[in-house]
C-alpha atoms as a PDB file:
ATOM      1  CA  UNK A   1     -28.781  25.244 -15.216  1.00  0.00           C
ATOM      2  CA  UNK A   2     -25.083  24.001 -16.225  1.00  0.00           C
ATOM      3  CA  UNK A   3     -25.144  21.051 -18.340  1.00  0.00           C
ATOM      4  CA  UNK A   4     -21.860  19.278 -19.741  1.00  0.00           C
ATOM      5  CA  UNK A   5     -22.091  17.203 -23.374  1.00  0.00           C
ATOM      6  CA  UNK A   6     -19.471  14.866 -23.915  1.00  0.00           C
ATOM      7  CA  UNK A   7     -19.063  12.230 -26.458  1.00  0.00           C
ATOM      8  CA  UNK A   8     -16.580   9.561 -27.733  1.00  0.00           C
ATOM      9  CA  UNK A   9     -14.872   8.910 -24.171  1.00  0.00           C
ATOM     10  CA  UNK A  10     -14.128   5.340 -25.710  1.00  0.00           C
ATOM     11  CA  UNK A  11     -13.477   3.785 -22.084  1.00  0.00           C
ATOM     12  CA  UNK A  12     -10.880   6.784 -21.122  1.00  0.00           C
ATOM     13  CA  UNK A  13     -11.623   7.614 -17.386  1.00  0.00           C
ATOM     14  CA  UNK A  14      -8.529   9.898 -17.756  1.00  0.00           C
ATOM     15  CA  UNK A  15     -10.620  11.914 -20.560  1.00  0.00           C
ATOM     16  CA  UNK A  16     -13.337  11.592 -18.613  1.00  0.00           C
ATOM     17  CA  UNK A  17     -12.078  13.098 -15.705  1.00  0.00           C
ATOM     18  CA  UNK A  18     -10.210  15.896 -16.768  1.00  0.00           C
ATOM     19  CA  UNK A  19     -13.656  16.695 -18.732  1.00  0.00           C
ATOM     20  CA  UNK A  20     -15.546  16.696 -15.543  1.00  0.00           C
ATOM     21  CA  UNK A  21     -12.753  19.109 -14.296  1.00  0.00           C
ATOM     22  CA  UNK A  22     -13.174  21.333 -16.471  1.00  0.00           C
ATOM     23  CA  UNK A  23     -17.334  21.016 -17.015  1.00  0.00           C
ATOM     24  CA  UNK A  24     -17.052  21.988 -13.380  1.00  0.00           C
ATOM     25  CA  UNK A  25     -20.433  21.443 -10.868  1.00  0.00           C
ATOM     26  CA  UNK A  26     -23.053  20.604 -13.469  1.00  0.00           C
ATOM     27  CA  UNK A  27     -26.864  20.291 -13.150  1.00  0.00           C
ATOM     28  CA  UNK A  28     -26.922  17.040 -15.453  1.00  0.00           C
ATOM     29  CA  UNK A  29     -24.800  15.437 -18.247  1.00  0.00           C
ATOM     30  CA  UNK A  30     -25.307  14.475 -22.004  1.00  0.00           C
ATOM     31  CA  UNK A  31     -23.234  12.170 -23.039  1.00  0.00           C
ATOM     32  CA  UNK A  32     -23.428  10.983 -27.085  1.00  0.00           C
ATOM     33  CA  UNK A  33     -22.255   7.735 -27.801  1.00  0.00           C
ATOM     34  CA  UNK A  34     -19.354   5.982 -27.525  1.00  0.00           C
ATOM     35  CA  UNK A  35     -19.106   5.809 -24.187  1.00  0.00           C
ATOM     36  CA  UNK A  36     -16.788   2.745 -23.012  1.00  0.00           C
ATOM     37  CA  UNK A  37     -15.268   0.802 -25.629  1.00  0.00           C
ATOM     38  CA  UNK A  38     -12.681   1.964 -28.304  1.00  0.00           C
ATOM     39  CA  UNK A  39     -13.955   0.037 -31.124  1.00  0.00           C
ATOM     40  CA  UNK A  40     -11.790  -1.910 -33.342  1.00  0.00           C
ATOM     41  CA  UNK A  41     -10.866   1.355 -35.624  1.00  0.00           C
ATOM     42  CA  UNK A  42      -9.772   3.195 -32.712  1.00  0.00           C
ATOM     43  CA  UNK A  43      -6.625   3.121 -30.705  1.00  0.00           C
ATOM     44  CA  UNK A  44      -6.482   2.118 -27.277  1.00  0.00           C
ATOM     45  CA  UNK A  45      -6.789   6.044 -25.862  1.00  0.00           C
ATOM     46  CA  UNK A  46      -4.628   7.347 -23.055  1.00  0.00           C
ATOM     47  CA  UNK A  47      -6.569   6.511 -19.616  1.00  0.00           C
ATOM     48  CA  UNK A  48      -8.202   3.525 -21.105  1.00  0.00           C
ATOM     49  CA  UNK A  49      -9.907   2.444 -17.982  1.00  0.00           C
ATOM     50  CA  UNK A  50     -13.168   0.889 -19.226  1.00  0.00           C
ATOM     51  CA  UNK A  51     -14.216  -0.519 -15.674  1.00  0.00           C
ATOM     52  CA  UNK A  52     -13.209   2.735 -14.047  1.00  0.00           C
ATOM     53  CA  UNK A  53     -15.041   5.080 -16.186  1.00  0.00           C
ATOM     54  CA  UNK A  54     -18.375   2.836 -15.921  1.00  0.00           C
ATOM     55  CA  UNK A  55     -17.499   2.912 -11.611  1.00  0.00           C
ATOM     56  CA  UNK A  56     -16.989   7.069 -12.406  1.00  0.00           C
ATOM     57  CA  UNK A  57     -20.375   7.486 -14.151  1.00  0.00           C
ATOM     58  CA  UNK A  58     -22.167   5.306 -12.095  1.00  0.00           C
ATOM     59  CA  UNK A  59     -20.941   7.443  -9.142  1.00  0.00           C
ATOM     60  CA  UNK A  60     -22.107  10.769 -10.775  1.00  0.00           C
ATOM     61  CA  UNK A  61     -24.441  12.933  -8.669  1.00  0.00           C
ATOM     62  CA  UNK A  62     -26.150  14.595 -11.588  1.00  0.00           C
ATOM     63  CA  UNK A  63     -28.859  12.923 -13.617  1.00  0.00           C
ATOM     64  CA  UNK A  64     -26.724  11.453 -16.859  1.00  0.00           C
ATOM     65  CA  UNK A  65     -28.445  10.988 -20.272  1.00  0.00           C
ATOM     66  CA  UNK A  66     -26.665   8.691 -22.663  1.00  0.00           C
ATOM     67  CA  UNK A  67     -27.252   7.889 -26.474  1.00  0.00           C
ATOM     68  CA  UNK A  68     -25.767   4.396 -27.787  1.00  0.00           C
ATOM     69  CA  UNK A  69     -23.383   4.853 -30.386  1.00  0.00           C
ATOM     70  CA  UNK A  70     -21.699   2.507 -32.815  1.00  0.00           C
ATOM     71  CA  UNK A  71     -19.487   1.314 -30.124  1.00  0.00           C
ATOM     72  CA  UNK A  72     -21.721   1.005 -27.428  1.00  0.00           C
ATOM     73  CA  UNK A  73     -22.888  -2.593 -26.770  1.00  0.00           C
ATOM     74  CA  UNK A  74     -25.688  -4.133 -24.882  1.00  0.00           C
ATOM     75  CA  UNK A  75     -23.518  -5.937 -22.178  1.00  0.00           C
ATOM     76  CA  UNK A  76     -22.153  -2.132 -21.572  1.00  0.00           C
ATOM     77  CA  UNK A  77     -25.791  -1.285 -19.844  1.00  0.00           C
ATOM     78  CA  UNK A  78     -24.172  -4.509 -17.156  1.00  0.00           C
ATOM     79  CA  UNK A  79     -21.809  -2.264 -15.818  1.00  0.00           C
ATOM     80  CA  UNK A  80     -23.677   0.741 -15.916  1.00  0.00           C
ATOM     81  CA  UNK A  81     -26.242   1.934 -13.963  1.00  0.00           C
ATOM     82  CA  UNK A  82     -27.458   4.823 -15.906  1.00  0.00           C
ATOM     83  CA  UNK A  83     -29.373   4.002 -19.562  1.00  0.00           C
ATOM     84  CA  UNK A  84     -27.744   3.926 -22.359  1.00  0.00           C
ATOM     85  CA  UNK A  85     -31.025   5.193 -24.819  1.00  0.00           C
ATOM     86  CA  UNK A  86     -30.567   4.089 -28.629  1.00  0.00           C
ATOM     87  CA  UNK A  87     -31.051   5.577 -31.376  1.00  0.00           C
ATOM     88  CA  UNK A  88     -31.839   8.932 -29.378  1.00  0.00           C
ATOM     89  CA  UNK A  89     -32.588  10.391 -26.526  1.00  0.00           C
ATOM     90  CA  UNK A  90     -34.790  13.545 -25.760  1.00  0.00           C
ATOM     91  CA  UNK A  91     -34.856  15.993 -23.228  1.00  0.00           C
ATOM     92  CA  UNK A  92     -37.443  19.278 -22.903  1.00  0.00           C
ATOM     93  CA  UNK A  93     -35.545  21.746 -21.008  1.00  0.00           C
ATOM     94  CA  UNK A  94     -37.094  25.003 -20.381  1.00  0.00           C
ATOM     95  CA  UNK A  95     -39.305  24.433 -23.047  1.00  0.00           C
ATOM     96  CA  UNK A  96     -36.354  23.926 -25.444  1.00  0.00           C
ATOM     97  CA  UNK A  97     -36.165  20.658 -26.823  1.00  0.00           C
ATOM     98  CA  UNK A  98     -33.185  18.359 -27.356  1.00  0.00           C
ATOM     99  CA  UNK A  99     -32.587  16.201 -29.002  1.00  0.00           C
ATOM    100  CA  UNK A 100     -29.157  13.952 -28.842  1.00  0.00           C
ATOM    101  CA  UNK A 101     -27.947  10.976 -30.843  1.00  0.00           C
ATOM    102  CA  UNK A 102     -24.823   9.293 -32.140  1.00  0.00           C
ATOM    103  CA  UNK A 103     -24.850  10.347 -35.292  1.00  0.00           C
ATOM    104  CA  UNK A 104     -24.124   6.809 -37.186  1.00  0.00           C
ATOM    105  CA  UNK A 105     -27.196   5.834 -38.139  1.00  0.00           C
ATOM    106  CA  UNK A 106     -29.274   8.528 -39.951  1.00  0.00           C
ATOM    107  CA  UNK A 107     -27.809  11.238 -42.498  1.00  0.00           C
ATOM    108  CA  UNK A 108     -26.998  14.767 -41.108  1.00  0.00           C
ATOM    109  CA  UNK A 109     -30.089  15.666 -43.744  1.00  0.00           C
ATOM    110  CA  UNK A 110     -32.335  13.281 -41.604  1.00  0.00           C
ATOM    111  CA  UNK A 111     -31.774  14.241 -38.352  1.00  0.00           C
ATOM    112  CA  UNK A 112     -32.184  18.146 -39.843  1.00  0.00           C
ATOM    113  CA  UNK A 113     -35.638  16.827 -41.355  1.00  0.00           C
ATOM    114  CA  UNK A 114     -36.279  14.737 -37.863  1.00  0.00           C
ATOM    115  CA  UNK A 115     -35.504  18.483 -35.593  1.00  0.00           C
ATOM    116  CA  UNK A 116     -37.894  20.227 -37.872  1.00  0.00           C
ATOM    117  CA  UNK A 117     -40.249  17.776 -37.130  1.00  0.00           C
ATOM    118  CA  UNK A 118     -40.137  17.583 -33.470  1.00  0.00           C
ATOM    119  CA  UNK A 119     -39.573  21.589 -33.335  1.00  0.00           C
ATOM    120  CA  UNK A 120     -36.161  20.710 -31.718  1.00  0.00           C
ATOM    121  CA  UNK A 121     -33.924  23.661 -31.024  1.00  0.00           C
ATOM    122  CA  UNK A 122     -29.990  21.677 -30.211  1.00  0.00           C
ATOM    123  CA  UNK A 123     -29.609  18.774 -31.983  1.00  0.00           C
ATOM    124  CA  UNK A 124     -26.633  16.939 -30.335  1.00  0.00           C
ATOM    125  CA  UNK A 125     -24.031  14.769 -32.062  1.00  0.00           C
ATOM    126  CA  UNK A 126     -20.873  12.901 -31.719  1.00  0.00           C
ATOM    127  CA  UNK A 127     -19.099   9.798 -34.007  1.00  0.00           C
ATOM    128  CA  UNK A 128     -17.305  11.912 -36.092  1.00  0.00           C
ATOM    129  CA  UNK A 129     -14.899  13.224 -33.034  1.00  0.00           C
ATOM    130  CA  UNK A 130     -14.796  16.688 -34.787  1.00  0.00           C
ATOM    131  CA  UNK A 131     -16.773  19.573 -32.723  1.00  0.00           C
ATOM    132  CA  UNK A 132     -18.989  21.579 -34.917  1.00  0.00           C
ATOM    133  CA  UNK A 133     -21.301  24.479 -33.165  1.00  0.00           C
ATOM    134  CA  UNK A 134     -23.491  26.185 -35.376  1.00  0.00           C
ATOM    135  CA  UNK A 135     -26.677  27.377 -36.155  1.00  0.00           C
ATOM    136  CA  UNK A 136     -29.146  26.488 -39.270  1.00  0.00           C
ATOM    137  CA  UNK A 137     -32.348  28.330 -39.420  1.00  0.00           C
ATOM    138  CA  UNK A 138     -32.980  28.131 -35.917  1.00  0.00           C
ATOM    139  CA  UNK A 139     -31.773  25.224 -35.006  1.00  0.00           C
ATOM    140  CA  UNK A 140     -28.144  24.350 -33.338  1.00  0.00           C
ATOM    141  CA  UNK A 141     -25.935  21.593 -34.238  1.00  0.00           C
ATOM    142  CA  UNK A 142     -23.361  20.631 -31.598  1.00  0.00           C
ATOM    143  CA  UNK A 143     -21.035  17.717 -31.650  1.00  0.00           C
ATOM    144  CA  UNK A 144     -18.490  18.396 -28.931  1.00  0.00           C
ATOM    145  CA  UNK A 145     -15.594  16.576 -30.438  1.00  0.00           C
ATOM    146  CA  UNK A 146     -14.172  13.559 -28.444  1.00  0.00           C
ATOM    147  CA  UNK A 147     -12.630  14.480 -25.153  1.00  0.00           C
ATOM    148  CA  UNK A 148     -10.261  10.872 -26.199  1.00  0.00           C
ATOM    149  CA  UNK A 149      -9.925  10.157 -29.425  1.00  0.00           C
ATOM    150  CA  UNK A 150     -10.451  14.104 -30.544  1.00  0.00           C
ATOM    151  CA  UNK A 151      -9.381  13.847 -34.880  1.00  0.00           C
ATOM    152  CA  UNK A 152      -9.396  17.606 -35.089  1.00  0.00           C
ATOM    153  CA  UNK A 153      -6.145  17.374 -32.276  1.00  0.00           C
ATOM    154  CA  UNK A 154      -7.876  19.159 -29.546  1.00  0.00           C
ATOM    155  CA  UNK A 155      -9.976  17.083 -26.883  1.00  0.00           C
ATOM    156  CA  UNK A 156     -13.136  19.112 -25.792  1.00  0.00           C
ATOM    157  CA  UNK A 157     -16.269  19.210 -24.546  1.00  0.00           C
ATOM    158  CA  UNK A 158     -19.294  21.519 -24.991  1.00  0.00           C
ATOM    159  CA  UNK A 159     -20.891  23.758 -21.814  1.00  0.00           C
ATOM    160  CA  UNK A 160     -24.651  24.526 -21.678  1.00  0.00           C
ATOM    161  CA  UNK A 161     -25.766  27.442 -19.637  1.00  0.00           C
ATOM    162  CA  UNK A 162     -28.324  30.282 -19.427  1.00  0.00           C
ATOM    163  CA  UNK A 163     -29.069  29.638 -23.261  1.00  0.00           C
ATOM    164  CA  UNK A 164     -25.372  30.094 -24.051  1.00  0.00           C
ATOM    165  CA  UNK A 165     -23.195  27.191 -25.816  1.00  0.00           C
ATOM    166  CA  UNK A 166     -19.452  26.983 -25.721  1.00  0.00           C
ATOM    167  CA  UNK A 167     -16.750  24.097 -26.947  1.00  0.00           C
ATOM    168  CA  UNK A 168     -14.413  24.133 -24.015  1.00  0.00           C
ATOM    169  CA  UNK A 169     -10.783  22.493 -24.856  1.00  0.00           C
ATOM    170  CA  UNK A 170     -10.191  20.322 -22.093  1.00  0.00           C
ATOM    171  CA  UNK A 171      -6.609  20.866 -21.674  1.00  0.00           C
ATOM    172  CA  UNK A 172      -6.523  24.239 -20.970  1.00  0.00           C
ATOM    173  CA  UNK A 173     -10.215  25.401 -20.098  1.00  0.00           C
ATOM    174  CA  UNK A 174     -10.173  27.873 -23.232  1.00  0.00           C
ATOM    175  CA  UNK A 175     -13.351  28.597 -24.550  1.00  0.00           C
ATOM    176  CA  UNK A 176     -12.962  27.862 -28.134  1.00  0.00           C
ATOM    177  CA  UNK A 177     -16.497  28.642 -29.637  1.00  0.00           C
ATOM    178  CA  UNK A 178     -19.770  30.372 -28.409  1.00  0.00           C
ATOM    179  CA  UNK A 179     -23.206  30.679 -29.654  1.00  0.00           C
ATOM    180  CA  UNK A 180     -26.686  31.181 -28.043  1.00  0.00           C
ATOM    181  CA  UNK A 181     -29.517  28.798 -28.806  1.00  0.00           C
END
């Protein structure tokens, strides 16, 4: 199974796109917050397209899993037909189990506390639009930057396949980290 994360797309069909392109044919897509509007801290990002992007997603093929982040706004579930799931959203896949939220509402030492818990094995993040990919005592962080609005000057996204993940820069297709879950 090939699963694309994204996050932070802040309304940029243009980001979203090139994204897909480089995600290639997927098997479903995560998608963590952020998903349509820039906010009012954020620029207006290249491709802003808010109404395309909504018509793009609603027109993907794969199942799409979305968390609500800070930006994210009821009236945005209007023009979308897939649901937007807030605070989190969980997935068992292959007995692993996900587990995928913004990121702006509990602490980093929370959601850590919240994984143990649940025995979740990726815990998937965005807000901050910084990738991270790393492993803690058995469990894997991943925020896979902002494909937008990226603040760490490279636009990504992450890959999930055959227990391997990677943060793919979206520009170029290089593979820019790699771990195993």
């Amino acid at each position: 199974m090939r699963i694309a994360i994204l996050s932070d797309t802040h309304g940029s069909l243009e980001a979203f796109n090139r994204a897909m392109e480089v995600a290639g044919s997927c098997d479903l897509i995560i998608h963590a917050g952020d998903i349509l509007y820039h906010g009012p801290r954020n620029p207006l990002p290249e491709g802003y397209n808010p109404k395309g992007l909504a018509d793009a997603i609603n027109n993907v093929k794969v199942p799409f899993i979305a968390a609500a982040g800070n930006c994210d706004a009821p009236i945005d579930q209007v023009v979308l037909s897939v649901p937007i799931q807030s605070p989190y959203a969980f997935i068992l896949l292959d007995k692993v189990q996900i587990l995928i939220t913004h990121g702006h509402i509990a602490s980093e030492e929370e959601l850590i506390t919240l994984a143990e818990k649940w025995n979740i094995k990726l815990l998937i993040t965005g807000h901050t639009h910084v990738k991270r990919l790393e492993k803690k005592n058995g469990l894997v962080l991943l925020n896979p930057g902002s494909c937008a609005l990226p603040k760490d000057g490279i636009p990504s996204i992450a890959i999930l396949e055959d227990s391997n993940i990677k943060l793919v820069n979206i520009d170029n297709g290089e593979v820019l980290k790699s771990i195993a879950i």
